[in-house]
N, C-alpha and C. Protein backbone atom coordinates (compact mmCIF):
# COMPACT_ATOMS: atom_id res chain seq x y z
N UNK A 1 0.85 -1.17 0.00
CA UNK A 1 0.00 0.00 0.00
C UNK A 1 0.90 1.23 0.00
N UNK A 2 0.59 1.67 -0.85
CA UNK A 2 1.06 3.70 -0.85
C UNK A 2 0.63 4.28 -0.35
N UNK A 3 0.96 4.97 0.65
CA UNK A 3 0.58 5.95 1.98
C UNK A 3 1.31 7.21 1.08
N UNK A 4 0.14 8.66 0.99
CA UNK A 4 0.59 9.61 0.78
C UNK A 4 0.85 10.29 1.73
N UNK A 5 2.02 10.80 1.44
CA UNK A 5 2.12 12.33 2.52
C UNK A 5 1.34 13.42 3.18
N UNK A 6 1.14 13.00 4.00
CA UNK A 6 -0.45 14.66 4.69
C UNK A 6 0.50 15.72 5.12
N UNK A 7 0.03 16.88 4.72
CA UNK A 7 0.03 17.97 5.15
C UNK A 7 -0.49 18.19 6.84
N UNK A 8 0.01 18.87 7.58
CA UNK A 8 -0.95 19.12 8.58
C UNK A 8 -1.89 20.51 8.13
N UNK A 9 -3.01 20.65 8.56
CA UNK A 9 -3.76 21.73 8.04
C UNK A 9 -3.85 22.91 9.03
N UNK A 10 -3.56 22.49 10.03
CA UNK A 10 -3.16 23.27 11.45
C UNK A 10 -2.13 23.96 10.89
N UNK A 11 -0.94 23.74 10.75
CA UNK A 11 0.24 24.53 9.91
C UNK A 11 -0.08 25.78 9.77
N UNK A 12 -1.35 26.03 8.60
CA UNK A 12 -1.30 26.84 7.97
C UNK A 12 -1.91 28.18 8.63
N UNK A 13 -2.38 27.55 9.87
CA UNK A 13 -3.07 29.03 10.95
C UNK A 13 -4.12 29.29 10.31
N UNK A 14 -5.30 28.24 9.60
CA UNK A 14 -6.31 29.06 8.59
C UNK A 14 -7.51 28.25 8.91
N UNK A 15 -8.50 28.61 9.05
CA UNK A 15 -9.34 27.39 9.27
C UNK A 15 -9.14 26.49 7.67
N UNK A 16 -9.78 25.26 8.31
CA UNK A 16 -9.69 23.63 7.41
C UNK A 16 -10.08 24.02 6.12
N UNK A 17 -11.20 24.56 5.44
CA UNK A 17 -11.50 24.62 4.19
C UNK A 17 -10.59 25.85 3.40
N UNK A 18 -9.84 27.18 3.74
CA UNK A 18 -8.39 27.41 3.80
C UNK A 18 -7.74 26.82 3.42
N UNK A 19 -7.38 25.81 4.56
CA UNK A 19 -6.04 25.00 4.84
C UNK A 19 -5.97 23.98 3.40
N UNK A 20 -7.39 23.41 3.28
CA UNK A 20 -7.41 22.50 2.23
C UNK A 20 -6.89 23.23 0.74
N UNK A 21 -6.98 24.46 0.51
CA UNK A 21 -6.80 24.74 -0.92
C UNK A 21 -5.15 25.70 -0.71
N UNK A 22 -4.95 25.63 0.44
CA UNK A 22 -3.28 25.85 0.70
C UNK A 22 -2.40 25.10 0.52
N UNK A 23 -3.05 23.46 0.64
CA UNK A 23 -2.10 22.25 1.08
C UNK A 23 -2.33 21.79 -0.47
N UNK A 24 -3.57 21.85 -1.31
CA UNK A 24 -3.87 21.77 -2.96
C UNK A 24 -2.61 22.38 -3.67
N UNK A 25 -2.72 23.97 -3.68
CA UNK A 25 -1.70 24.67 -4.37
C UNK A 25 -0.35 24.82 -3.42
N UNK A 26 -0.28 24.08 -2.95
CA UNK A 26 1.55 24.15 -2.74
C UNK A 26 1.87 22.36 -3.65
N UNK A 27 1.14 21.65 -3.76
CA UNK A 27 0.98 20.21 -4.59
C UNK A 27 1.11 19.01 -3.33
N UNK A 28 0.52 19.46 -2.32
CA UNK A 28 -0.07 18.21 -1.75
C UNK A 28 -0.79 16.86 -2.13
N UNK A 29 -1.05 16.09 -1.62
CA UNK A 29 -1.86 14.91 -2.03
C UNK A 29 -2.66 14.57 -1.07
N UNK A 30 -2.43 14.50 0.48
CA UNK A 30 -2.50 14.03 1.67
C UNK A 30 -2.77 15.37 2.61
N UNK A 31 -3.79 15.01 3.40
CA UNK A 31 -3.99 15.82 4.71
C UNK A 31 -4.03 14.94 6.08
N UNK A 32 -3.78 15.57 7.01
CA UNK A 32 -3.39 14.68 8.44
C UNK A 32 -3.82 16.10 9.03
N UNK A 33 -5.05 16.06 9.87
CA UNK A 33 -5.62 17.21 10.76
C UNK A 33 -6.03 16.74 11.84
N UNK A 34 -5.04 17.81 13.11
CA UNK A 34 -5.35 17.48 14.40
C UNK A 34 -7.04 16.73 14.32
N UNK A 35 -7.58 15.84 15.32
CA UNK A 35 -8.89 16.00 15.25
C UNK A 35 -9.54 16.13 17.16
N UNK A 36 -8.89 16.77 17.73
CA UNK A 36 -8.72 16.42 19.33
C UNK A 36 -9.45 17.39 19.50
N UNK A 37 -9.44 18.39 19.04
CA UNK A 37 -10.69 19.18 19.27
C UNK A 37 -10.87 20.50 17.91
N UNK A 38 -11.42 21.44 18.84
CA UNK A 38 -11.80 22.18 17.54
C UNK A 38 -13.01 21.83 16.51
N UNK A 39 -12.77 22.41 15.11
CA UNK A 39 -13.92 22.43 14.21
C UNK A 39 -14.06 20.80 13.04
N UNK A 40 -12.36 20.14 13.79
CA UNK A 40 -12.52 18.96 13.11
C UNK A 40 -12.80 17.89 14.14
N UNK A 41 -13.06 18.50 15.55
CA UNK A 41 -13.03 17.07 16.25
C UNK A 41 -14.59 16.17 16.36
N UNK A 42 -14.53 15.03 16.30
CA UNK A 42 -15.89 14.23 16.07
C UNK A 42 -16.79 14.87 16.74
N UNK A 43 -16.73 15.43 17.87
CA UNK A 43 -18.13 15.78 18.52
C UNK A 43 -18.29 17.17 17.97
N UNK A 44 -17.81 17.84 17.09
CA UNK A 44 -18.40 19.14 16.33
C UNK A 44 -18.82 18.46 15.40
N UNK A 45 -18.55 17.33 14.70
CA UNK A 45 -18.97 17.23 13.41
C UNK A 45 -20.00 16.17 13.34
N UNK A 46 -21.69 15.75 12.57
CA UNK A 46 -22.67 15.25 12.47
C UNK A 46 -21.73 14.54 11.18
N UNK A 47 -23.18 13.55 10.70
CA UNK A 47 -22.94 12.88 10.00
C UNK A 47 -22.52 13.33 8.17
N UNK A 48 -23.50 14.25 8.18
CA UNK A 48 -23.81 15.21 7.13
C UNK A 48 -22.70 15.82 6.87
N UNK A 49 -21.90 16.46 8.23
CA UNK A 49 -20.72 17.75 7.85
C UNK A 49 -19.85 16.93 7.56
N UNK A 50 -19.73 15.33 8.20
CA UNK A 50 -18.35 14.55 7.76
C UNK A 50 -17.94 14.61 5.89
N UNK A 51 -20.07 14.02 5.60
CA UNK A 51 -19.71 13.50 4.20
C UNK A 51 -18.93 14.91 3.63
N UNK A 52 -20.16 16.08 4.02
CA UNK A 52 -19.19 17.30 3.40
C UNK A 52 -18.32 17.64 3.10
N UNK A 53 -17.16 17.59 4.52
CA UNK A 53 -15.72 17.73 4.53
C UNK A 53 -14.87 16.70 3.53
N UNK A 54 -15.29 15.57 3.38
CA UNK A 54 -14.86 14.51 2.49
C UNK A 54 -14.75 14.83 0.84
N UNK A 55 -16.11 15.17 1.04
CA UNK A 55 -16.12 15.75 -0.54
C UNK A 55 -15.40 16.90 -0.95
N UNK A 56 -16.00 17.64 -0.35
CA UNK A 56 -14.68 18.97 -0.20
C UNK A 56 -13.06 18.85 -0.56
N UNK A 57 -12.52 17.96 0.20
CA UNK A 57 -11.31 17.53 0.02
C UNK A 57 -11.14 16.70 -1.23
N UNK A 58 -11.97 15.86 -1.64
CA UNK A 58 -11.88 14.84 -2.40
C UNK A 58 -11.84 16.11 -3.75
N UNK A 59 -12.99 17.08 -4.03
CA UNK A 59 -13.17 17.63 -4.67
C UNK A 59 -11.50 18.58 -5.12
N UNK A 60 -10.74 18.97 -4.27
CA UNK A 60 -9.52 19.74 -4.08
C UNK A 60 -8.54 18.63 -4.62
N UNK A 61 -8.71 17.41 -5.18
CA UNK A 61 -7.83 16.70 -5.64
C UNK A 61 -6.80 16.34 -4.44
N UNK A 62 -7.18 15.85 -3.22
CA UNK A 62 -6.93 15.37 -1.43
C UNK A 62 -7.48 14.43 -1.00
N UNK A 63 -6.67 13.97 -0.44
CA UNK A 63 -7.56 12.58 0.58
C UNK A 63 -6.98 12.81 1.90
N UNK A 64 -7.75 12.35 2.97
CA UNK A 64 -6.86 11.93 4.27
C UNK A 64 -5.77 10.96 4.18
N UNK A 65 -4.24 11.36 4.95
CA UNK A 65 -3.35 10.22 4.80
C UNK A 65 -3.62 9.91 6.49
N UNK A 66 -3.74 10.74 7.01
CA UNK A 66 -4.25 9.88 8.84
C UNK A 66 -5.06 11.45 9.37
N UNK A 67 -5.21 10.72 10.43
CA UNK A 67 -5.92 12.06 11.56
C UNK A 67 -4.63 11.66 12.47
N UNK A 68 -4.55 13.17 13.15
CA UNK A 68 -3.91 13.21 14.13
C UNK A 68 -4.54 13.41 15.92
N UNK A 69 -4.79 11.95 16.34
CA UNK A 69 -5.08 12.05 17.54
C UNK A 69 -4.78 12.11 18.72
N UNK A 70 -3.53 13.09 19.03
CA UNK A 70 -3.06 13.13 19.83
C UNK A 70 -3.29 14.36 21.14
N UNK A 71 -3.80 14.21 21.99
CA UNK A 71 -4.01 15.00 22.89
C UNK A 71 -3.68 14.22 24.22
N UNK A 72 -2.66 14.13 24.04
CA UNK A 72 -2.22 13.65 25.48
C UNK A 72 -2.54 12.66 26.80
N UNK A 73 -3.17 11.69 25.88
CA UNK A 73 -4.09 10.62 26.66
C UNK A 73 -2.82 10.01 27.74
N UNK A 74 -3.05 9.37 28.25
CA UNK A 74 -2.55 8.31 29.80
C UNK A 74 -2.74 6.95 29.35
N UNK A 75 -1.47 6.46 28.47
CA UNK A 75 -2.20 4.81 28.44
C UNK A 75 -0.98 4.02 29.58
N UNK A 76 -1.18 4.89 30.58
CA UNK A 76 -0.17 3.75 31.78
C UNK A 76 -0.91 3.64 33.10
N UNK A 77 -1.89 3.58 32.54
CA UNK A 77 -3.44 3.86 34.23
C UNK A 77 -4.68 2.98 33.77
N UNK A 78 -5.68 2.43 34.60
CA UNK A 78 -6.43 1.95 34.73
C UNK A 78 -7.68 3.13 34.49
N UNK A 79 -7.54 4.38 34.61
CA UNK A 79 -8.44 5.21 34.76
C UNK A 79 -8.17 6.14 33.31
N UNK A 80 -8.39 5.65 32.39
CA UNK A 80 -8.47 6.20 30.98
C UNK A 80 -9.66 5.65 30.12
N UNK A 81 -10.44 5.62 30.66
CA UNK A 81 -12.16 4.96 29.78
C UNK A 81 -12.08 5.70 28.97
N UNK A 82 -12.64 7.22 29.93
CA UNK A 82 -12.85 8.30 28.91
C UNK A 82 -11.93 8.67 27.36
N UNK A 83 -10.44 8.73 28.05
CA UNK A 83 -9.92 8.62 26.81
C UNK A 83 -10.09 7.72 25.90
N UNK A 84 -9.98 6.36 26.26
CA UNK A 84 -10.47 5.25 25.37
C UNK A 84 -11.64 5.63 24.31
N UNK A 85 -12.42 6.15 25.09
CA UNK A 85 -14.12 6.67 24.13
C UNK A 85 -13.79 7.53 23.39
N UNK A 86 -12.81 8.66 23.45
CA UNK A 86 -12.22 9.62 22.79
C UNK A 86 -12.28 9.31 21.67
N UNK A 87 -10.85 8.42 22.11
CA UNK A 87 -9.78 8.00 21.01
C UNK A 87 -10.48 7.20 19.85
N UNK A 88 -11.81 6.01 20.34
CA UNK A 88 -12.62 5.42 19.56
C UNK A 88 -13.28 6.39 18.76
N UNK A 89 -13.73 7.20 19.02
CA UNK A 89 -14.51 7.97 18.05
C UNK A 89 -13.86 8.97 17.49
N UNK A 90 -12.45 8.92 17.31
CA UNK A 90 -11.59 9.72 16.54
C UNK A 90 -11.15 8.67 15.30
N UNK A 91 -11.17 7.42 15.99
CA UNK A 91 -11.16 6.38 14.31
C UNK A 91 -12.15 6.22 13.84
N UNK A 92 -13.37 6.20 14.69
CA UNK A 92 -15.13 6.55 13.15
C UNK A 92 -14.61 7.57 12.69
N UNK A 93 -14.36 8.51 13.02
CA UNK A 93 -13.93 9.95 12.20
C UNK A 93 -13.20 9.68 10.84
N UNK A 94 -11.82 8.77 11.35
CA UNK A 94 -11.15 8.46 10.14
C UNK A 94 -11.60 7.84 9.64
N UNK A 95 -12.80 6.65 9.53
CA UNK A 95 -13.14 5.73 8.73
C UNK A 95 -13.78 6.17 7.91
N UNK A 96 -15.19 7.82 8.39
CA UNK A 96 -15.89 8.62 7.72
C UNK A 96 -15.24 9.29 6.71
N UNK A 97 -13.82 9.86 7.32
CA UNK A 97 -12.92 10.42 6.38
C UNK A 97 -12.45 9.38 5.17
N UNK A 98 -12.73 8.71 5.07
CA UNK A 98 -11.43 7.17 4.35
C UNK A 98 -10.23 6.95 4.36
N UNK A 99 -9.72 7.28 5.63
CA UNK A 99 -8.56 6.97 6.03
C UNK A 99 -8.74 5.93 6.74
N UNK A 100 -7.80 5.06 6.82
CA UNK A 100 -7.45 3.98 7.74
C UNK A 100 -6.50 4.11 8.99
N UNK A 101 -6.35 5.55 8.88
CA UNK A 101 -4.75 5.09 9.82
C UNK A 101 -5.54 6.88 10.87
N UNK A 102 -5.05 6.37 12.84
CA UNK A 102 -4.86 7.60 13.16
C UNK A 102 -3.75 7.52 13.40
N UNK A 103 -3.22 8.41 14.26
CA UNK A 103 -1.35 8.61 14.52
C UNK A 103 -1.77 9.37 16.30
N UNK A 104 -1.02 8.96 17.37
CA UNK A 104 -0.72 9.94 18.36
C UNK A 104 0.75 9.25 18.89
N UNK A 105 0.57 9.25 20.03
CA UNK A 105 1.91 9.26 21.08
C UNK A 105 1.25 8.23 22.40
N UNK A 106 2.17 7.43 22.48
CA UNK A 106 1.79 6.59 23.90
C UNK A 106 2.18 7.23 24.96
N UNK A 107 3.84 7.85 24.77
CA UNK A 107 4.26 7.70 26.18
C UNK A 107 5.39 7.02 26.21
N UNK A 108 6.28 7.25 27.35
CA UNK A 108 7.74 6.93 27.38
C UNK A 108 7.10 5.16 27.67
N UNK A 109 7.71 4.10 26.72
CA UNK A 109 7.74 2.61 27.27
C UNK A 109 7.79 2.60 28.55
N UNK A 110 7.75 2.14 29.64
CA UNK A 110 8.41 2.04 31.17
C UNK A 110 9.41 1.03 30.59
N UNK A 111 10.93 1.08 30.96
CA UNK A 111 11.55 0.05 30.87
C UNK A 111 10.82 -1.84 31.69
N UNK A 112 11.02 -1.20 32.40
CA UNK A 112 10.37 -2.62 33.53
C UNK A 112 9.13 -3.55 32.99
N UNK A 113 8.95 -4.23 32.03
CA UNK A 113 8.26 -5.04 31.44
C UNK A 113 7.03 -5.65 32.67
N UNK A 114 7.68 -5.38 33.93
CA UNK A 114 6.36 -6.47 34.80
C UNK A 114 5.69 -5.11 35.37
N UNK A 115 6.17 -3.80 35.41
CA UNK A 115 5.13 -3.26 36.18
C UNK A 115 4.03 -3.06 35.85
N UNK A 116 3.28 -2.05 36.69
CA UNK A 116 1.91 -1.62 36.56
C UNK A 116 1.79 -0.91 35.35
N UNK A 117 2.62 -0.13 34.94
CA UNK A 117 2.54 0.74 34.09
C UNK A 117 2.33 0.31 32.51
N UNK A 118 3.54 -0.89 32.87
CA UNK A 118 3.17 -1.17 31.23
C UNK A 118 2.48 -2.27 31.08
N UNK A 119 2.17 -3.06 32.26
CA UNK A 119 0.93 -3.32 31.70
C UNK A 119 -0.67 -2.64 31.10
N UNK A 120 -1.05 -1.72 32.09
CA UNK A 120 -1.74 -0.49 31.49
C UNK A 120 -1.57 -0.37 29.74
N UNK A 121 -0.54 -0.17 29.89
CA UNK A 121 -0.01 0.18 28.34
C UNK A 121 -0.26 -0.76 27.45
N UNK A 122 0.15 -2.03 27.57
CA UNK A 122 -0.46 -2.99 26.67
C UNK A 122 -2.07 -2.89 26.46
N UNK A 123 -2.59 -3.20 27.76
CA UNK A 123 -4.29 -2.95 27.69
C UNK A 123 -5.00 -2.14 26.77
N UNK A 124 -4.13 -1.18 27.28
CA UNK A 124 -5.01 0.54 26.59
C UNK A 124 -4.77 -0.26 25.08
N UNK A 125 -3.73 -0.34 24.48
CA UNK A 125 -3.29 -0.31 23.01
C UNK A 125 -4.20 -1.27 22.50
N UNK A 126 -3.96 -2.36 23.44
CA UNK A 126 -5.10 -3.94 22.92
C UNK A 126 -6.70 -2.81 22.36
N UNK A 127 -7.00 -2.57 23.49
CA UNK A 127 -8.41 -2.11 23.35
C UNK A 127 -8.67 -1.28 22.55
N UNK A 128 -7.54 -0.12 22.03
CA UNK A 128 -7.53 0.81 20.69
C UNK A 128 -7.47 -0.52 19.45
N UNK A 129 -6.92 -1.16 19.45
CA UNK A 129 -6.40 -1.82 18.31
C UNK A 129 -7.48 -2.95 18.13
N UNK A 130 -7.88 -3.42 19.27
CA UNK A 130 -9.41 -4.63 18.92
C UNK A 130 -10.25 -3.47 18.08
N UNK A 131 -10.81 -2.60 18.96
CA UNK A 131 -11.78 -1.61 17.97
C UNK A 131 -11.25 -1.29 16.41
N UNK A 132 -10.04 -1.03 16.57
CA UNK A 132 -9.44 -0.88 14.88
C UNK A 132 -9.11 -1.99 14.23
N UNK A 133 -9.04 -3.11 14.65
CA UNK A 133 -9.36 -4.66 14.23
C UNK A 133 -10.84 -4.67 13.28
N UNK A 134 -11.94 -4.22 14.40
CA UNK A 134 -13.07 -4.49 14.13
C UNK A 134 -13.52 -3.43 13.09
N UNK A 135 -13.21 -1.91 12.70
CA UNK A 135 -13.86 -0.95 11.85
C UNK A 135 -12.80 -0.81 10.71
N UNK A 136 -11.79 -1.30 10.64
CA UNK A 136 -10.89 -1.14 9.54
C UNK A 136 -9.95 -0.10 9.91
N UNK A 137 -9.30 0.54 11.45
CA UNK A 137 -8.55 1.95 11.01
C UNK A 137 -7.00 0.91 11.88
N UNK A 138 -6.53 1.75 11.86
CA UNK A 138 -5.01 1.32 12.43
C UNK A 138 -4.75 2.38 13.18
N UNK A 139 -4.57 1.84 14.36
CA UNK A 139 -3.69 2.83 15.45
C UNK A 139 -2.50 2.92 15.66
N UNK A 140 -1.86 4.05 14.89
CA UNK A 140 -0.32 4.19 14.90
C UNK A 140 0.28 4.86 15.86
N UNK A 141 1.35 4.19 17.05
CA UNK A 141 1.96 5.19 17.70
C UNK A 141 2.92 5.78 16.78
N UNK A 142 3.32 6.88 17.39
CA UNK A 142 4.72 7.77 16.82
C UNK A 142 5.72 7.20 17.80
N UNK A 143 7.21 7.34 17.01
CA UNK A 143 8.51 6.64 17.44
C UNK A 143 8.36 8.05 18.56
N UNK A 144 9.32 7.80 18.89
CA UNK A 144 9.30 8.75 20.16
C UNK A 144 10.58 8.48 21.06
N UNK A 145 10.48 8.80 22.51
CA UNK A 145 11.52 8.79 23.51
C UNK A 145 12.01 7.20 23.78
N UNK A 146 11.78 6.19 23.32
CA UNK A 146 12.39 4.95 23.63
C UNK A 146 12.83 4.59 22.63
N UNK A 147 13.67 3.44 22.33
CA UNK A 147 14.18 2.81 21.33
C UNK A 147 13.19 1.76 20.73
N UNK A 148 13.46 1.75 19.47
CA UNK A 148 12.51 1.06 18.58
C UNK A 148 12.03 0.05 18.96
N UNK A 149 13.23 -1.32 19.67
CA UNK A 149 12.79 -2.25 20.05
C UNK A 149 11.95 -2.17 21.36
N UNK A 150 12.31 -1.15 21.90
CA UNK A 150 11.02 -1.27 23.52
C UNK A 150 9.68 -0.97 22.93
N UNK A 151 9.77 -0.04 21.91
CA UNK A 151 8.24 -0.13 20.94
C UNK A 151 7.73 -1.22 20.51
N UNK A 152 8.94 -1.90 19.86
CA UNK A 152 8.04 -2.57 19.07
C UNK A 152 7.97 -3.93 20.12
N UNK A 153 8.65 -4.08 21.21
CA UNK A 153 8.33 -5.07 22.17
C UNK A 153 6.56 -4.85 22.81
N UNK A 154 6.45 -3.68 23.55
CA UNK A 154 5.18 -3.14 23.96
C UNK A 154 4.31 -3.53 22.54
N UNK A 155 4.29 -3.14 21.64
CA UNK A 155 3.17 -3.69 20.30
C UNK A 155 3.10 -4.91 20.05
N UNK A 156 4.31 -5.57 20.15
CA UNK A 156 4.57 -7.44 20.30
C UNK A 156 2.98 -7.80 21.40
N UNK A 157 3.36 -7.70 22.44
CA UNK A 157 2.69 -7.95 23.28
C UNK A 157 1.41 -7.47 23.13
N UNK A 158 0.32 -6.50 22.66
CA UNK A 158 -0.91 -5.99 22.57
C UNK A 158 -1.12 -7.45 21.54
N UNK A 159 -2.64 -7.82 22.05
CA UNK A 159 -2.69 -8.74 20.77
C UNK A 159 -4.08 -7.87 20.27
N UNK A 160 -3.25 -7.77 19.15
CA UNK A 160 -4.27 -6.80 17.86
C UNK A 160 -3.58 -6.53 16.94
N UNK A 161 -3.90 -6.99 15.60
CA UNK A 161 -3.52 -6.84 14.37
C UNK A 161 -3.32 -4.99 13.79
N UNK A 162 -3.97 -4.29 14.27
CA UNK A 162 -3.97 -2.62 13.82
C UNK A 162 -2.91 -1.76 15.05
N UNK A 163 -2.55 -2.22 15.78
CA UNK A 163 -1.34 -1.35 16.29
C UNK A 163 -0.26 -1.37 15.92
N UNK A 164 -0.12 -0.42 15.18
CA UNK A 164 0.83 0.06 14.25
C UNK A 164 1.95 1.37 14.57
N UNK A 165 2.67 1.18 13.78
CA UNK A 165 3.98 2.49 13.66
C UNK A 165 4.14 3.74 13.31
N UNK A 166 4.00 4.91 13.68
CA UNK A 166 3.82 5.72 12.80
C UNK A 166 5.64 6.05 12.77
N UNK A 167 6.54 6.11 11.91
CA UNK A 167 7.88 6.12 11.96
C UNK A 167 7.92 7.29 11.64
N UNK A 168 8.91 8.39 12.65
CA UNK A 168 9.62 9.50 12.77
C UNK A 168 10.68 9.67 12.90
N UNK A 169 11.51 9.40 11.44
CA UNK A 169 12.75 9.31 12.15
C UNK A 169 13.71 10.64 12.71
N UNK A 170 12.97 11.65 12.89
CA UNK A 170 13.79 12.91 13.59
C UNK A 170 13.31 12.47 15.23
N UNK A 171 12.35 12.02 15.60
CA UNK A 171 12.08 11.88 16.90
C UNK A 171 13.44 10.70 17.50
N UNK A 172 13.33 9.70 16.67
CA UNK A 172 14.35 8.42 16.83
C UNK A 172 15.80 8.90 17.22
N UNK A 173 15.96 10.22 16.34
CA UNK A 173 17.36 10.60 16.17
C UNK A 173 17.13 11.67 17.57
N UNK A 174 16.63 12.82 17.98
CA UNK A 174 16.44 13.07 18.49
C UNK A 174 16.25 13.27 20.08
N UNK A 175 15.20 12.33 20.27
CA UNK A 175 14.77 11.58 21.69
C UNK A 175 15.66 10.49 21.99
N UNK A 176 15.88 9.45 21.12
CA UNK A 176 16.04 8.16 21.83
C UNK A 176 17.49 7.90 21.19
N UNK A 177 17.87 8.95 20.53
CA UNK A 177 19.55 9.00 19.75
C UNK A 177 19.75 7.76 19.56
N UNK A 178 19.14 7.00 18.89
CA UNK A 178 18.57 5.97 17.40
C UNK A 178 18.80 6.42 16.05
N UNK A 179 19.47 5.44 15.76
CA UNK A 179 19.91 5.89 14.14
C UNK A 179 18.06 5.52 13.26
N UNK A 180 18.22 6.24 12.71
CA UNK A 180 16.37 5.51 12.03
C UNK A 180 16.53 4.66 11.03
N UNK A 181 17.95 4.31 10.70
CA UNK A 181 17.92 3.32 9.34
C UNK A 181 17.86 2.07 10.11
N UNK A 182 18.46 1.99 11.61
CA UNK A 182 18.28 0.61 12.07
C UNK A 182 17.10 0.79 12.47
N UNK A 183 16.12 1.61 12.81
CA UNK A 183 15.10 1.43 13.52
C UNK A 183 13.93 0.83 12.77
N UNK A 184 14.15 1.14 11.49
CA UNK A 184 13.44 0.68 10.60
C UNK A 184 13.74 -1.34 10.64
């Protein structure tokens, strides 16, 4: 599968239908828009304004390449429902959109494989990733502050086919001073 490049539409400081014919004429293909809150997040938008926005974009010669759902959820606690419900109805969003994929951030791995924490962490991801099992989207973390393999150990362990990677390799190089060609 060919994954196009999204634009973020936030970038451009403009509201979304703006943003869309900014990210058109610079020769975009792909949009990736916060959806955590604001005028794109699921609970502003009905069923009607989704198809809208779709067409809209579709019409601008654009598709969604992911949503960006990241607002800072807690997946190392027992007390994240709410986020859970969030986060679920930020992938109907993408599915409305026809994207398959969202993108956020877990959170530093805990090194310590038996604690509390990462177990939490497995849970939370299982339960994002059964739901994206079941509607077609993929839940991608972003590389981030640990090394690839403590990622991709923590995703080993979730059993769910849609928890997925979102690969950054400036974060890799960055945060976890990881070369990104091995991380790959």
């Amino acid at each position: 599968i060919m994954m196009k490049i999204g634009v973020i539409p936030d970038s451009f400081l403009v509201p979304f239908k703006e943003a869309v014919i900014l990210a058109r004429d610079i020769g975009a293909k792909g949009l990736q828009p916060y959806v955590t809150k604001g005028e794109m997040a699921p609970e502003a938008l009905t069923k009607d304004d989704r198809h809208d926005i779709l067409d809209y974009v579709r019409k601008n010669g654009l598709e969604f390449s992911a949503l960006c759902a990241d607002f800072g959820m807690n997946f190392k606690t027992a007390d994240n429902e709410e986020e859970i419900k969030h986060t679920m109805q930020m992938m109907d969003l993408a599915k409305d959109f026809g994207t398959g994929v969202i993108t956020t951030h877990i959170g530093k791995v805990p090194e310590d494989e038996e604690c509390e924490e990462y177990y939490y962490m497995v849970k939370t991801i299982e339960k994002l990733g059964k739901y994206g099992d079941e509607i077609g989207v993929c839940f991608a973390t972003e590389t981030g502050p640990e090394m690839s393999a403590a990622l991709k150990g923590v995703l080993d362990k979730a059993d769910t086919k849609s928890a997925k990677v979102n690969l950054d390799p400036a974060n890799l190089l960055m945060c976890a001073g990881e070369n990104p060609v091995n991380s790959v």
